[in-house]
C-alpha atoms as a PDB file:
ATOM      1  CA  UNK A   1      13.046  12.017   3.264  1.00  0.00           C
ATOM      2  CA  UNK A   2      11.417  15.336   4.059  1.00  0.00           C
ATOM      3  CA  UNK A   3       9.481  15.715   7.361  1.00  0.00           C
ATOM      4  CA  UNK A   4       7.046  18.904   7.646  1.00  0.00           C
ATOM      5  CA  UNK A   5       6.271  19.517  10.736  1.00  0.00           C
ATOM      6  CA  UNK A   6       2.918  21.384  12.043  1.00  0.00           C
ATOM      7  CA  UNK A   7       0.253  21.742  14.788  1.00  0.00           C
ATOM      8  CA  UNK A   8      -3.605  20.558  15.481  1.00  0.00           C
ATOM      9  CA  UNK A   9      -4.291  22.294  18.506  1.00  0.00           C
ATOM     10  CA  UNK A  10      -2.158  21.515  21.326  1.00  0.00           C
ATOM     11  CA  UNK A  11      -1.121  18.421  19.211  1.00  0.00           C
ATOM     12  CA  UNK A  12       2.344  17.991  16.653  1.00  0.00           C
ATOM     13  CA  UNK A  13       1.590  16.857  13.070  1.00  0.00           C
ATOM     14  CA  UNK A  14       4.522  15.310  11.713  1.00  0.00           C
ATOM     15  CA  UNK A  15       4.015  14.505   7.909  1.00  0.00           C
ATOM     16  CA  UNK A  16       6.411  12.100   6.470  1.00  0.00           C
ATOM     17  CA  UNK A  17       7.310  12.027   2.409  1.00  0.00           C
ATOM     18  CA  UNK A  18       9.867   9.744   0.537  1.00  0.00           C
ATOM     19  CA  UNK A  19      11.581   6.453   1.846  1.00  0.00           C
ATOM     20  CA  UNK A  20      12.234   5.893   5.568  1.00  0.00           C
ATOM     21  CA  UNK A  21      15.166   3.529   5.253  1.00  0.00           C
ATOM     22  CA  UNK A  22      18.537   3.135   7.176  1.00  0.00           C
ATOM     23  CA  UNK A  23      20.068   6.361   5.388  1.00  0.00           C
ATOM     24  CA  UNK A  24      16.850   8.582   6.731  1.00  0.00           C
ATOM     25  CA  UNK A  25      15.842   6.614   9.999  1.00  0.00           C
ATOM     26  CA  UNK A  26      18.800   8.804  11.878  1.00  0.00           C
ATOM     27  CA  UNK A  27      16.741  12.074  10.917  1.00  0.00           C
ATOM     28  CA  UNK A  28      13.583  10.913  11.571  1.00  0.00           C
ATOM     29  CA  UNK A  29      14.866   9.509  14.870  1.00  0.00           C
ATOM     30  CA  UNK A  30      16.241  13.029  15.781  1.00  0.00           C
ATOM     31  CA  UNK A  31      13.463  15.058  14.788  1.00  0.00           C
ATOM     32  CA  UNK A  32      11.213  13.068  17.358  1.00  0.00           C
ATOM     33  CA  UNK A  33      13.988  13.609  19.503  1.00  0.00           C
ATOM     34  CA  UNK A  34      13.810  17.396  19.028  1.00  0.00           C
ATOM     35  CA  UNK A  35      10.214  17.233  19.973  1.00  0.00           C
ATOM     36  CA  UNK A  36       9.867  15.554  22.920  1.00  0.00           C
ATOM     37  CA  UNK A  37      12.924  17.623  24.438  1.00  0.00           C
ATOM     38  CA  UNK A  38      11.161  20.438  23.446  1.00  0.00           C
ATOM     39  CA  UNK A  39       8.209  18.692  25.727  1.00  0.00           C
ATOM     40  CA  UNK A  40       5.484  18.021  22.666  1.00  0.00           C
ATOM     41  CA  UNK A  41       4.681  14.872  23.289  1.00  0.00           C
ATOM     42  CA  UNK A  42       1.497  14.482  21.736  1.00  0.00           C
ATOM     43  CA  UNK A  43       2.496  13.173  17.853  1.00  0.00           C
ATOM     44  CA  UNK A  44       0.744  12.337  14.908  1.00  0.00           C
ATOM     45  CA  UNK A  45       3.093  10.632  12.693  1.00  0.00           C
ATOM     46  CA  UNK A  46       1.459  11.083   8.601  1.00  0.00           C
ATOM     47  CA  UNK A  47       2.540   8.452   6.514  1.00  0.00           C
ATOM     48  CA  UNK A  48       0.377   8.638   3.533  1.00  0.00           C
ATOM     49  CA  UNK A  49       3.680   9.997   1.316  1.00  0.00           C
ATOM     50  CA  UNK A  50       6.260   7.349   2.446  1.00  0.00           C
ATOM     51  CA  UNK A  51       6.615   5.802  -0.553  1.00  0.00           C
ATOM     52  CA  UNK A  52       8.721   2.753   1.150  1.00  0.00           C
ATOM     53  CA  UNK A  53       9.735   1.619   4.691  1.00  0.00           C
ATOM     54  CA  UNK A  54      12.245  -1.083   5.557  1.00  0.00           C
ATOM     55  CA  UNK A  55      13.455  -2.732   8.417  1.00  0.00           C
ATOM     56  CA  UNK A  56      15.550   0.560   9.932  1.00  0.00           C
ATOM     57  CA  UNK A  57      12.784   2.820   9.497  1.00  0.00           C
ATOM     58  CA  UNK A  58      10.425   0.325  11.326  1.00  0.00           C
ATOM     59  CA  UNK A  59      12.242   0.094  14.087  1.00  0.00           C
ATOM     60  CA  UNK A  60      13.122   3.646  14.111  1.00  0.00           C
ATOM     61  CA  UNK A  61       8.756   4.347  14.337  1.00  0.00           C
ATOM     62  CA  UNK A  62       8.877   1.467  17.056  1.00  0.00           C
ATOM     63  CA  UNK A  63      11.898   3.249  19.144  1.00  0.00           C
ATOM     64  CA  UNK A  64       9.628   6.556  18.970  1.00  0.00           C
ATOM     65  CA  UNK A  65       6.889   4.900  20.060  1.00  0.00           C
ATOM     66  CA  UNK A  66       8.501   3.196  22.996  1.00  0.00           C
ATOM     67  CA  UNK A  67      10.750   6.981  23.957  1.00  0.00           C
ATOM     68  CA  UNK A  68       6.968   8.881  23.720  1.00  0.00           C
ATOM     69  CA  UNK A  69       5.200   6.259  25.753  1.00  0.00           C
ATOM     70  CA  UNK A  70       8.245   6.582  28.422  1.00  0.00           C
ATOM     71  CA  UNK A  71       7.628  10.154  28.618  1.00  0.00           C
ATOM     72  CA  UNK A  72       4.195   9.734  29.156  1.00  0.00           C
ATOM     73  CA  UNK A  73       3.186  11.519  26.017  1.00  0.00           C
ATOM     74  CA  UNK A  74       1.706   8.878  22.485  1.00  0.00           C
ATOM     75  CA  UNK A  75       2.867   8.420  19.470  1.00  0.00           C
ATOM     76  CA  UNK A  76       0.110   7.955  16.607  1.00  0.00           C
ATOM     77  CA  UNK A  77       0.566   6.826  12.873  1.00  0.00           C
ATOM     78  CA  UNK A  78      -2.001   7.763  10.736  1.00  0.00           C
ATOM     79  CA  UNK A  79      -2.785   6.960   7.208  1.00  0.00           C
ATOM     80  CA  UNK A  80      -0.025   5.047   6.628  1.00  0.00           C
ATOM     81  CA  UNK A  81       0.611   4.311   2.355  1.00  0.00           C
ATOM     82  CA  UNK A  82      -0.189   0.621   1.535  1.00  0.00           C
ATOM     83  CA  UNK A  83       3.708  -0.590   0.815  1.00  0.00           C
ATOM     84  CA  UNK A  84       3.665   1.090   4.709  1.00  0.00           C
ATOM     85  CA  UNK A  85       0.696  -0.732   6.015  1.00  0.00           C
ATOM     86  CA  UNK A  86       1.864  -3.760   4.275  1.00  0.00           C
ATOM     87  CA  UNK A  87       4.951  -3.614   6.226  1.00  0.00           C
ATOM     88  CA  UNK A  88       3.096  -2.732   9.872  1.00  0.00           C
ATOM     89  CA  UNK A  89       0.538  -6.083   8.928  1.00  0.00           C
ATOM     90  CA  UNK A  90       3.707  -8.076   8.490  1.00  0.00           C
ATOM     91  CA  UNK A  91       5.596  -7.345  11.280  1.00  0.00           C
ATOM     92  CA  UNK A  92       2.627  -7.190  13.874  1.00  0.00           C
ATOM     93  CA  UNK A  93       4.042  -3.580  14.290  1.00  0.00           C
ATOM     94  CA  UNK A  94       0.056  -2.404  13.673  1.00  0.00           C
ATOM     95  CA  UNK A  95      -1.038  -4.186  16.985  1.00  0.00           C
ATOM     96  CA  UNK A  96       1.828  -2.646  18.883  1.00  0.00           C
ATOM     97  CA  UNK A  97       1.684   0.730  17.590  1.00  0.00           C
ATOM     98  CA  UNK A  98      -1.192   3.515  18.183  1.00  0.00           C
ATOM     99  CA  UNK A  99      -2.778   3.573  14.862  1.00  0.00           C
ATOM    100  CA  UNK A 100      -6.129   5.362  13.212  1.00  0.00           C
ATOM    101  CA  UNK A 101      -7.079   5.613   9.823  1.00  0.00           C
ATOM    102  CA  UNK A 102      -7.252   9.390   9.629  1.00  0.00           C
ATOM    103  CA  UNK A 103      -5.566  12.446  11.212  1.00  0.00           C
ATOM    104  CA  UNK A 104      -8.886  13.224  12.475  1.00  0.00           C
ATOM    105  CA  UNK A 105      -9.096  10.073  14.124  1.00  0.00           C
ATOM    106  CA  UNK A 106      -5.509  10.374  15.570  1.00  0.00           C
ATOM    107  CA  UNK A 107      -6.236  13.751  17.128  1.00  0.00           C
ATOM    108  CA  UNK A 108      -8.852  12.603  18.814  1.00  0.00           C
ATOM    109  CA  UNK A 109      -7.077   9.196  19.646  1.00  0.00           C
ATOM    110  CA  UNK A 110      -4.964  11.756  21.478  1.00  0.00           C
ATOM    111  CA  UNK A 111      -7.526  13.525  23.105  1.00  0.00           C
ATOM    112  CA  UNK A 112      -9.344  10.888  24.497  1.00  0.00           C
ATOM    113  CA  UNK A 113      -5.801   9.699  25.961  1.00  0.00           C
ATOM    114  CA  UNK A 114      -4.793  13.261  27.388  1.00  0.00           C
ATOM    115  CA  UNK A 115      -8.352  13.543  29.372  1.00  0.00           C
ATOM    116  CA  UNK A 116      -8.174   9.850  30.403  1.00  0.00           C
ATOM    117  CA  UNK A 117      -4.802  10.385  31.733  1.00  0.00           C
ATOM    118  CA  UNK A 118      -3.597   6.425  30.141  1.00  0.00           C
ATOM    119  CA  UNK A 119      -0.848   7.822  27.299  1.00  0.00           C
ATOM    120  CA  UNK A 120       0.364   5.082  25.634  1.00  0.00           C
END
């Protein structure tokens, strides 16, 4: 799994590509990590090039959600690929996670949370 990571403003893009599985959930778990010690706490997860999830790497987008919303920053998935959004519809994960159907729509899901003050 390769994770490119770059910025919208004052907000993180973090483009996912390949299969977030057990073997890759550690990275992608520490990468997140990295950020929010580094105090970016505003994410847009891409997942338009992850190709397959399974169970590890759906837990590992849940834990991120759950650490971001803790530090009162958000977590948003965007554009997730249909074996991906097959997987979120499955699971529920979709109506637990922050999700928009563009990164367009996910920056300004942010915004709208940063000047209302309710991160999620």
């Amino acid at each position: 799994m390769e994770i490119k990571i770059g910025m919208d403003g004052d907000f993180v893009i973090a483009e996912l590509s390949g299969d977030l599985v057990a073997g890759t959930a550690e990275q992608f778990k520490s990468q997140m990590t990295k950020l929010m010690e580094k105090n970016f706490l505003n994410v847009v997860l891409e997942l338009s090039k992850v190709n397959f999830m399974d169970s590890s790497g759906l837990g590992a987008c849940m834990a991120a959600h759950k650490a971001f919303a803790e530090k009162k920053g958000t977590l948003v998935c965007t554009k997730p690929s249909e074996t991906v959004a097959k997987v979120f519809r499955v699971t529920r994960a979709d109506q637990k996670l922050n999700m928009a159907g563009t990164r367009t729509e996910a920056v300004m899901f942010l915004q709208n949370a940063v000047q209302s003050g309710r991160q999620s």
